[in-house]
C-alpha atoms as a PDB file:
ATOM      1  CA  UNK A   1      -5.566  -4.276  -8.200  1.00  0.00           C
ATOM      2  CA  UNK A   2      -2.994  -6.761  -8.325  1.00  0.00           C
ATOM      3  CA  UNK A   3      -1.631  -8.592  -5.131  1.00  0.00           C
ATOM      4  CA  UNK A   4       1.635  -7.937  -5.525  1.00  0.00           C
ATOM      5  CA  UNK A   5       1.092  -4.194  -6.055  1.00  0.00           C
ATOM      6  CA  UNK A   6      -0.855  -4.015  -3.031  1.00  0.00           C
ATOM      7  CA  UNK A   7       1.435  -5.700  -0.600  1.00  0.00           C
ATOM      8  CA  UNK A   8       4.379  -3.463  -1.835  1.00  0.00           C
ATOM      9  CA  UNK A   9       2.206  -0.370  -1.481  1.00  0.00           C
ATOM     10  CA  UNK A  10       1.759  -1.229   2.534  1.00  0.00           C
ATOM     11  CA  UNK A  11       5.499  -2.131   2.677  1.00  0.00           C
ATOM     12  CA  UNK A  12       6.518   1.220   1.464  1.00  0.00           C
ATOM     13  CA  UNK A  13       4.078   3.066   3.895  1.00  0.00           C
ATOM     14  CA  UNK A  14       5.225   0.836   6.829  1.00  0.00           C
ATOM     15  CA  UNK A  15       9.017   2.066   5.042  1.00  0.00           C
ATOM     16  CA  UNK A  16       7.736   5.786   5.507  1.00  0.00           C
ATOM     17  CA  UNK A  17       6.859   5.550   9.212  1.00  0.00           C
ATOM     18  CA  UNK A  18      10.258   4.288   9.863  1.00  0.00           C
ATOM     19  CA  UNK A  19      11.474   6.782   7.978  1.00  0.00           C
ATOM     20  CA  UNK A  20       9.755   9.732  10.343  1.00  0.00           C
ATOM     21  CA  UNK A  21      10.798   7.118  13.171  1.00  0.00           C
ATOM     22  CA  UNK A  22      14.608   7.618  12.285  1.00  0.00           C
ATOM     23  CA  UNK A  23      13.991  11.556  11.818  1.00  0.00           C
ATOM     24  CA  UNK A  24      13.818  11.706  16.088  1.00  0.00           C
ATOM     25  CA  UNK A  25      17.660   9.505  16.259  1.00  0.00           C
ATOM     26  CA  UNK A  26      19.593  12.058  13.524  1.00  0.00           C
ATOM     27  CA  UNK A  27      20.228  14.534  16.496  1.00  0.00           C
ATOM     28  CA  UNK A  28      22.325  11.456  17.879  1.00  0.00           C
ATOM     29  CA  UNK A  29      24.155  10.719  15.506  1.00  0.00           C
ATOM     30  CA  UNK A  30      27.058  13.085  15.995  1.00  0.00           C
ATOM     31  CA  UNK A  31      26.758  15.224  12.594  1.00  0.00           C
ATOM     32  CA  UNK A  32      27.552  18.623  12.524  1.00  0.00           C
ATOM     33  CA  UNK A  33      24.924  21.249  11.193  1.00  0.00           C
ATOM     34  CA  UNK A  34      24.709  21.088   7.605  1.00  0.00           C
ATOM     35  CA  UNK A  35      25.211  17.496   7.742  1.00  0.00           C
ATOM     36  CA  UNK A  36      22.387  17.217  10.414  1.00  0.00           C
ATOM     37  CA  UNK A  37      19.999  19.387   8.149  1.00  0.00           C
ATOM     38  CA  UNK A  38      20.790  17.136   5.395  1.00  0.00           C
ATOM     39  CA  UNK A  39      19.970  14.020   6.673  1.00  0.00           C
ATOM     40  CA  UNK A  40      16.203  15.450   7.932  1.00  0.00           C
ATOM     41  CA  UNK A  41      15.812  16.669   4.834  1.00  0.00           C
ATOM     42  CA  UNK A  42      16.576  14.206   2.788  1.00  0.00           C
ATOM     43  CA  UNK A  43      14.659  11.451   5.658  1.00  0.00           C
ATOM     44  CA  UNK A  44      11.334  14.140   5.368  1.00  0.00           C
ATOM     45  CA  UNK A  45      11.160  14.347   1.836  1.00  0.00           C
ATOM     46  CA  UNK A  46      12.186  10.539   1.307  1.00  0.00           C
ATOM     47  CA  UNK A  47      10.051   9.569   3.662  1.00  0.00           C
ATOM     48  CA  UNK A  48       7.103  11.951   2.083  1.00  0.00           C
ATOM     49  CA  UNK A  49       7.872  10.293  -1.343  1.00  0.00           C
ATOM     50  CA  UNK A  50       7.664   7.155   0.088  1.00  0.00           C
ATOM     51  CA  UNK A  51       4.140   7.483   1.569  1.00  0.00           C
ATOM     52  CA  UNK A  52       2.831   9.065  -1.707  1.00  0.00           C
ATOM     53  CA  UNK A  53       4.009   6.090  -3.653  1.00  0.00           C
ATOM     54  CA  UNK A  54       2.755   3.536  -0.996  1.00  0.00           C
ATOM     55  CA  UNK A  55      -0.668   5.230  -1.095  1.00  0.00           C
ATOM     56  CA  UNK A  56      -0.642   4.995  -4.726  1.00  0.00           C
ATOM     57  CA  UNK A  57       0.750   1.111  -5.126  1.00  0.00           C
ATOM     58  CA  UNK A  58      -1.878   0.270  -2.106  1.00  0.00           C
ATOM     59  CA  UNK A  59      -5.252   1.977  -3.907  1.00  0.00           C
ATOM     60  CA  UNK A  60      -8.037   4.062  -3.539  1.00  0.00           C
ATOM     61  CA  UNK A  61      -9.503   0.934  -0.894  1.00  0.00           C
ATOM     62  CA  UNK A  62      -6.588   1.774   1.773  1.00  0.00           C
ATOM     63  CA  UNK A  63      -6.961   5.480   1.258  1.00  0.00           C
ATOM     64  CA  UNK A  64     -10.798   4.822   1.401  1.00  0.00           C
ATOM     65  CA  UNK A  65     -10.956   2.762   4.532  1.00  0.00           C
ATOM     66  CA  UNK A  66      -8.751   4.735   6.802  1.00  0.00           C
ATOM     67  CA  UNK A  67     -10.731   7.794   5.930  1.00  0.00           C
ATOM     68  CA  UNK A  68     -13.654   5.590   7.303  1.00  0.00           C
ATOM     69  CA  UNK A  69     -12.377   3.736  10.052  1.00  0.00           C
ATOM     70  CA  UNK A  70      -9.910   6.325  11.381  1.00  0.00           C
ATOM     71  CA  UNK A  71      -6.375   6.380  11.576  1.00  0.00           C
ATOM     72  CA  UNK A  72      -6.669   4.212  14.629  1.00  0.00           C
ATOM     73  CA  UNK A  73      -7.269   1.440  12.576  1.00  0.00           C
ATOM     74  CA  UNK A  74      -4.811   1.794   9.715  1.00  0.00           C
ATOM     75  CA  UNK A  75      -2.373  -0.594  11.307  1.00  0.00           C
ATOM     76  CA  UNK A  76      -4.639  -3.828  11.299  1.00  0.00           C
ATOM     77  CA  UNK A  77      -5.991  -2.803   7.851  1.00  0.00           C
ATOM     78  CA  UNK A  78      -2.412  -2.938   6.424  1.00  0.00           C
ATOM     79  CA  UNK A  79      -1.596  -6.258   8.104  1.00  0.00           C
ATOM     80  CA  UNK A  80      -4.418  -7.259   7.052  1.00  0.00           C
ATOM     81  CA  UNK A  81      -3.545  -6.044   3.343  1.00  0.00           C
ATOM     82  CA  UNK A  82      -0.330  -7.179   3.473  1.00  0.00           C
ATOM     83  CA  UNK A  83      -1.164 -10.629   4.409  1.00  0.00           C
ATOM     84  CA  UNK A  84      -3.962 -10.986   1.978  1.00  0.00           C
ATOM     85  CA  UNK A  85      -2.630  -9.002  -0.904  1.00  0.00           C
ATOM     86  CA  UNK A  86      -6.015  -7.012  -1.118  1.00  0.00           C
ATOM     87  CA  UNK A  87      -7.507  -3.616   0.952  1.00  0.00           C
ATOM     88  CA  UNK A  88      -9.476  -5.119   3.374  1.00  0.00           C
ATOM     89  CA  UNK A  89     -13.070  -3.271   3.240  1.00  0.00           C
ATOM     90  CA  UNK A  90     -14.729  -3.932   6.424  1.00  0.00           C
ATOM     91  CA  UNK A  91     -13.079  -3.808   9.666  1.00  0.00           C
END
């Protein structure tokens, strides 16, 4: 898979988590509650797409690896992918 595929795979995954991240500072923003109900909404299913599409871009090696390693790992293996442009196999 190329590099640069890879690397924007991770970045949209890391973009996801801050997307579920943000979901928990909506209630503080002030909005009323269609407006509030909106903005989850659109932040869950954004953030859903997002993933999805990261997963994709990143390969079957990401997907692969965190089944393996567990989701404890995940982190390091994308900075690891994201610096070297490549799903990183072994731990």
């Amino acid at each position: 898979m190329h590099p640069v595929l890879v690397r924007l795979g991770v970045v949209l995954l890391l973009l996801s988590v801050v997307c579920w991240v943000l979901i928990l500072a909506v209630p503080f923003t002030g909005l009323d509650g269609a407006a509030l109900a909106s903005a989850v909404g659109g932040l869950v299913i954004g953030a859903e797409a997002v993933f999805w599409l990261g997963l994709v871009l990143a390969g079957r090696d990401t997907w692969k690896l965190a089944k393996r390693h567990g989701w404890r790992s995940v982190p390091g293996a994308l900075w690891r992918a994201l610096r070297e442009g490549k799903p990183s196999s072994e731990r």
